[in-house]
Protein backbone atom coordinates (compact mmCIF):
# COMPACT_ATOMS: atom_id res chain seq x y z
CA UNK A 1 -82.74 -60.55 125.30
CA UNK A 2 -85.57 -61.23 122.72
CA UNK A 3 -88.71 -62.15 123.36
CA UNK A 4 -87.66 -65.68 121.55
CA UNK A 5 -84.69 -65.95 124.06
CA UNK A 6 -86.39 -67.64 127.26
CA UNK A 7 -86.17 -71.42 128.83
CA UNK A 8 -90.17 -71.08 128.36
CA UNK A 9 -90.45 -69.98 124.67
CA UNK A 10 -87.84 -72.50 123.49
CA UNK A 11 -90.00 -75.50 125.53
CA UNK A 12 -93.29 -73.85 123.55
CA UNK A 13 -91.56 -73.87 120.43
CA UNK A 14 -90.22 -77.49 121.04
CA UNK A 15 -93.34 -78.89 120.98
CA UNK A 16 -94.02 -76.94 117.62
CA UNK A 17 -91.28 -78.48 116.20
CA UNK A 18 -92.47 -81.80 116.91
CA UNK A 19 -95.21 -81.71 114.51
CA UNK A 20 -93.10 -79.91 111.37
CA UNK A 21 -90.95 -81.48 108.41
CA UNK A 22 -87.17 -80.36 108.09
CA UNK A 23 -88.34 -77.05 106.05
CA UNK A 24 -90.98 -76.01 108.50
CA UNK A 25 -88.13 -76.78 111.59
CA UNK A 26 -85.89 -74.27 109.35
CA UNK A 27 -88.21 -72.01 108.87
CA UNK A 28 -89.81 -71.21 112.24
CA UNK A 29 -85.53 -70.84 113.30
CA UNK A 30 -85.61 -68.25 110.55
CA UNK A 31 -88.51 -66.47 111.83
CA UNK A 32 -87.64 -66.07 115.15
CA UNK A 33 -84.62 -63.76 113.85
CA UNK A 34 -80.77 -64.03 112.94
CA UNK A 35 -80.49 -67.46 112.62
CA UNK A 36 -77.07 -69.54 111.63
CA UNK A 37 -76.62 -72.90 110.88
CA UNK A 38 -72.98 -74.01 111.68
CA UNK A 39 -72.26 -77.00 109.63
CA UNK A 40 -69.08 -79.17 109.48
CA UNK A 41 -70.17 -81.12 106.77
CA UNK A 42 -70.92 -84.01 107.74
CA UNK A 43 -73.98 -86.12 106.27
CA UNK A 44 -76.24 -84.30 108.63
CA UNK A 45 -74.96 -81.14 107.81
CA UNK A 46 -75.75 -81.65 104.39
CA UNK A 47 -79.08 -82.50 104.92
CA UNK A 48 -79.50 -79.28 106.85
CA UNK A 49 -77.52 -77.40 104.18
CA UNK A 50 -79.76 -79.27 101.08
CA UNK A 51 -82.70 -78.23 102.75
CA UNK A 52 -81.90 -74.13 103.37
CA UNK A 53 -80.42 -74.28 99.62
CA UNK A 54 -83.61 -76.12 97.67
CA UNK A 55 -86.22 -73.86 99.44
CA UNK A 56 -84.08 -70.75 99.50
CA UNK A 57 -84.53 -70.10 103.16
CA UNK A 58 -82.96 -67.06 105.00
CA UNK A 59 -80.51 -69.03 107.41
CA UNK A 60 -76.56 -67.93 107.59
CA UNK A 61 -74.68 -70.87 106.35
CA UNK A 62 -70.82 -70.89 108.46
CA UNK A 63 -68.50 -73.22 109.11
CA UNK A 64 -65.10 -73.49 111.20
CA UNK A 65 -61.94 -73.80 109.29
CA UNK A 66 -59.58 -75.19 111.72
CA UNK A 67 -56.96 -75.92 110.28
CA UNK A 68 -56.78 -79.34 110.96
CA UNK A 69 -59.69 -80.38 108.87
CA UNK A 70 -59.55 -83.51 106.42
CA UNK A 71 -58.42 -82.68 102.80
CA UNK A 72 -62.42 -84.50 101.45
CA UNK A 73 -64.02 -82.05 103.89
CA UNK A 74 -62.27 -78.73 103.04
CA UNK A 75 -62.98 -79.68 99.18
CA UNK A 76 -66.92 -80.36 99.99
CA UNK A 77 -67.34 -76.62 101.26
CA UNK A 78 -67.23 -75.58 97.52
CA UNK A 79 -68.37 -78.30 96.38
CA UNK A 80 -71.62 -77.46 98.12
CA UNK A 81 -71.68 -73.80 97.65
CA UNK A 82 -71.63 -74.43 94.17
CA UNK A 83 -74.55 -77.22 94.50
CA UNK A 84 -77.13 -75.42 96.01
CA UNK A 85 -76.25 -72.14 94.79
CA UNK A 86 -75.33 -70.50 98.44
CA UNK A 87 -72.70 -68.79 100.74
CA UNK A 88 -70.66 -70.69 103.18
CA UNK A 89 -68.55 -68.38 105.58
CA UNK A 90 -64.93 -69.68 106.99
CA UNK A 91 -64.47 -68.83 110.60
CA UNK A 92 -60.43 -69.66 111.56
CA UNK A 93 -58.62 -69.74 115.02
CA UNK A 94 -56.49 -66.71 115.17
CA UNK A 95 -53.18 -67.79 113.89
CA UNK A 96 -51.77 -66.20 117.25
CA UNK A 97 -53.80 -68.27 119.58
CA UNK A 98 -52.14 -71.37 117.47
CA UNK A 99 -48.75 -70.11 117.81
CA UNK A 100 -49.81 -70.06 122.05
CA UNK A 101 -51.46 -73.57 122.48
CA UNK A 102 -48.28 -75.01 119.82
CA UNK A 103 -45.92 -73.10 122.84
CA UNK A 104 -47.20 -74.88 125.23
CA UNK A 105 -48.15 -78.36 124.66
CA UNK A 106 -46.88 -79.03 120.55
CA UNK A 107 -48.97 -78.72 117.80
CA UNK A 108 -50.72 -82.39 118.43
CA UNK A 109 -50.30 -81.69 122.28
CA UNK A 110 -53.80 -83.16 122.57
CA UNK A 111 -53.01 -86.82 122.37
CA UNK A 112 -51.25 -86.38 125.90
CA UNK A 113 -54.09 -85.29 128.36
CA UNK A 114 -57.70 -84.51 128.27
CA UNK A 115 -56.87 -80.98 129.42
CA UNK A 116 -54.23 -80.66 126.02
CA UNK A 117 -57.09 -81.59 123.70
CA UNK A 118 -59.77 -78.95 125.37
CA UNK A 119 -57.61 -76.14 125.03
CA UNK A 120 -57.07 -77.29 121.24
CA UNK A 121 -60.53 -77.61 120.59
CA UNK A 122 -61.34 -74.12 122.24
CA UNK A 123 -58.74 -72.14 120.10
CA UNK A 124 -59.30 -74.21 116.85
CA UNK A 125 -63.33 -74.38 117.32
CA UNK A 126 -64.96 -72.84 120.25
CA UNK A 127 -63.09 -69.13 119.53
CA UNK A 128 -63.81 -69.35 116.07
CA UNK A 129 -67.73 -70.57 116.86
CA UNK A 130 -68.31 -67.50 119.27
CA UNK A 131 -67.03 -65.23 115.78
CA UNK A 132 -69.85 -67.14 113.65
CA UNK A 133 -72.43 -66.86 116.38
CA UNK A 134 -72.02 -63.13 117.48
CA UNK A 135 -76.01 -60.96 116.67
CA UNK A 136 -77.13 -64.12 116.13
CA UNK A 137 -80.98 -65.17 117.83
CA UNK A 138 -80.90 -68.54 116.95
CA UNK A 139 -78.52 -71.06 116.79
CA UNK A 140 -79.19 -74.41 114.10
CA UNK A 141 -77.15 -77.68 114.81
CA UNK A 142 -77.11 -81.33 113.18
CA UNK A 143 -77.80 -82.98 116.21
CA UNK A 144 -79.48 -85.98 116.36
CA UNK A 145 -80.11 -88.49 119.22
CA UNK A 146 -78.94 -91.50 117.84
CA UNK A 147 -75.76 -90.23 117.35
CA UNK A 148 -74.22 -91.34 120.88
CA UNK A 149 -75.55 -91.65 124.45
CA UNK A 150 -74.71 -88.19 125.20
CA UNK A 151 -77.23 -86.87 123.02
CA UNK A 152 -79.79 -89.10 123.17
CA UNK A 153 -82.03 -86.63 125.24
CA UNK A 154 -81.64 -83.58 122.62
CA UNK A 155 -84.99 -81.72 122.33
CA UNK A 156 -85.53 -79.70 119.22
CA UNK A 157 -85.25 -76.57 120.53
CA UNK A 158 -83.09 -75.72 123.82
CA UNK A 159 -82.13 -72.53 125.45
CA UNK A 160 -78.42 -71.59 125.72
CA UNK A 161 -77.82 -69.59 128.06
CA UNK A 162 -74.02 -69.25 128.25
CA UNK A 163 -74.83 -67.94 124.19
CA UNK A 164 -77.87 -66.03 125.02
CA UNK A 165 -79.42 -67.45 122.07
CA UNK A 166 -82.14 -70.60 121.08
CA UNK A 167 -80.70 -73.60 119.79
CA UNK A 168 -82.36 -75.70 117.54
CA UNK A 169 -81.55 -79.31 116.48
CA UNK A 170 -84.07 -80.42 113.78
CA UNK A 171 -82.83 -83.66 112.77
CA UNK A 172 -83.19 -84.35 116.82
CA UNK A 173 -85.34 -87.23 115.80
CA UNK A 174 -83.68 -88.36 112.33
CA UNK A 175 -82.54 -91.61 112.18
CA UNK A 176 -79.48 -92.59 109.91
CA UNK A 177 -81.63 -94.43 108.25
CA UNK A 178 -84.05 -90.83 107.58
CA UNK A 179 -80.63 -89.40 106.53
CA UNK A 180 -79.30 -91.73 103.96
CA UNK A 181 -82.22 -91.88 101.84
CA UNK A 182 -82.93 -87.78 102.02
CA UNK A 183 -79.06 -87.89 100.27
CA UNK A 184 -80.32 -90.34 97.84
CA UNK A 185 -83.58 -88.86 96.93
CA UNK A 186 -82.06 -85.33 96.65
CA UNK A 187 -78.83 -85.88 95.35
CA UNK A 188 -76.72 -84.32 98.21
CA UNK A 189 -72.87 -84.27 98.20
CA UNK A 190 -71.31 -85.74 100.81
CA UNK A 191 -67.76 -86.64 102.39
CA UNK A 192 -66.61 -89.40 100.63
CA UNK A 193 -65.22 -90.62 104.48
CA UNK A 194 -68.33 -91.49 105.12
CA UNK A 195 -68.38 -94.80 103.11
CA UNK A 196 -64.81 -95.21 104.67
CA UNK A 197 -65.92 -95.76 107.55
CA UNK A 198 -66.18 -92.39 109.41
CA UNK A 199 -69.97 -91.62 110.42
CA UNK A 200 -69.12 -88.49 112.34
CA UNK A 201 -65.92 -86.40 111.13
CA UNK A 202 -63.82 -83.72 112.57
CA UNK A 203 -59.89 -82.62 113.03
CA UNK A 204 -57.92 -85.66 110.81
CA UNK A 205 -55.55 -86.10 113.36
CA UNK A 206 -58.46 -86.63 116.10
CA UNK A 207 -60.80 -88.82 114.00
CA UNK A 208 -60.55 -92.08 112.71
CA UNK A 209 -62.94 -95.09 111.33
CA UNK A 210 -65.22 -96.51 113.80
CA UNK A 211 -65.25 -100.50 114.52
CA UNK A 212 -68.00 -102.59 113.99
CA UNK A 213 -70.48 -102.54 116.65
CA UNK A 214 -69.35 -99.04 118.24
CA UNK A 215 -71.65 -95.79 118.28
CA UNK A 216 -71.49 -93.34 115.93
CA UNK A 217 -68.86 -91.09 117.19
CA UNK A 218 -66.42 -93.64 118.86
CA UNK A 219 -63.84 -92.50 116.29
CA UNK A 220 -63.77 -88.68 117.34
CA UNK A 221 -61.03 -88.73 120.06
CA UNK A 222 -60.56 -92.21 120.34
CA UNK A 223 -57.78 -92.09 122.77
CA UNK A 224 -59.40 -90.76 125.75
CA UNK A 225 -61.73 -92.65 128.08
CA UNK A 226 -64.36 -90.79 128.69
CA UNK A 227 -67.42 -92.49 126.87
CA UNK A 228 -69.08 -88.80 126.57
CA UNK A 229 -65.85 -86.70 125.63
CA UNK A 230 -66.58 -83.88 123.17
CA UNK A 231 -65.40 -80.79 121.79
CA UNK A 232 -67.36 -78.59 123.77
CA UNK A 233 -69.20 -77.22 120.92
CA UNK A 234 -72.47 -78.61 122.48
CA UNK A 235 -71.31 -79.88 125.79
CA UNK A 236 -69.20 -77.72 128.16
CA UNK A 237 -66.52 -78.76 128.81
CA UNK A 238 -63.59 -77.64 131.33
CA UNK A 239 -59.89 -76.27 131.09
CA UNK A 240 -60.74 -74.51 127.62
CA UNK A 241 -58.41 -71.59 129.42
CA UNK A 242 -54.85 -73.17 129.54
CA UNK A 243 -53.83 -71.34 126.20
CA UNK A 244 -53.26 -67.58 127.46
CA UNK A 245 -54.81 -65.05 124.85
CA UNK A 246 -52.18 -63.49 122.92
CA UNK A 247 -52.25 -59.24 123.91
């Protein structure tokens, strides 16, 4: 563990954050060692991305490949490699870890039970994740608060301690509103879903467009109940070990 990697230095460095812009959030992550920024790229992803590219900071740009992905996102990976002149690395479930979870619940297995869709999302995104993430000492995320009531408590910098790494969020205080017009004013590509109607996108087949009045990321998973489900990117979640590891 590195001096950066304690509960204590990641509330310290919290409060730092509070008082920096989006550049000076990115680079204090980048100072503090191997930092990656896993972006799926959505809007706030973009910002992120915009921000690394235009002032040519040393973050690891990755993203997971699932598979599943919408045909507008898998084109915008290029699309903004080519923009702001960087790298994006692919990180893909092991094809064998498909053929397993496919075995035993069908490839769209997760619209029958909440246990179905964990296991999908751990061999489509939470394998792939621990891949992008491996040497790394810091971790950078899009998340912001308003995006539902699960995350409305996300600090700017956390420790993870299942990861061993920091994790820091700095659009944690971003409104959309902050988001939109840093897209405008610097020109950043983004899914075309979004003025479809999809604020927050993932897997096609387990996001649709939201309904007016509902949070941000009421279409990701719509079918289930729980009002905080999630992939378990962020949050943990359970029965992530139905699909047996292929030997």
């Amino acid at each position: 563990m590195t001096q950066h990697q304690t509960p204590e230095t990641a509330e310290l460095l919290d409060a730092r954050c509070a008082g920096l812009d989006l550049p000076g959030r990115l680079a204090l992550a980048a100072s503090l060692g191997r930092a990656v920024f896993t972006t799926s790229l959505g809007i706030e992803d973009q910002v992120i991305t915009a921000a690394i590219g235009t002032h040519q900071l040393p973050v690891e740009v990755s993203t997971l490949e699932t598979g599943r992905l919408f045909m507008e996102t898998a084109a915008l990976i290029g699309e903004t490699e080519e923009r702001f002149g960087i790298s994006i690395r692919r990180f893909r479930p092991d094809e064998r870890d498909v053929d397993a979870y496919a075995a035993q619940f069908g490839l769209n297995g997760f619209y029958e039970s909440v246990e179905a869709r964990h296991a999908c999302c751990h061999v489509r995104k939470l394998k792939p994740l621990e891949k992008a993430l491996a040497g790394a000492d810091v971790w950078i995320t899009g998340l912001r608060r308003g995006q539902s009531g699960n995350r409305a408590t996300t600090p700017f910098v956390e420790f993870d301690a299942e990861r061993n790494l920091l994790k820091i969020n700095p659009l944690a205080d971003w409104s959309l509103d902050m988001i939109n017009a840093y897209v405008e004013a610097e020109a950043v590509p983004v899914n075309p879903l979004h003025s479809r109607g999809y604020p927050s996108i993932g897997c096609e087949p387990c996001t649709r467009a939201i309904k007016p009045g509902e949070n941000e990321r009421a279409g990701r998973w719509w079918w289930e109940n729980d009002e905080k489900r999630e992939c378990g990117l962020h949050v943990a979640e359970t029965a992530t070990s139905l699909v047996p590891t292929p030997a």
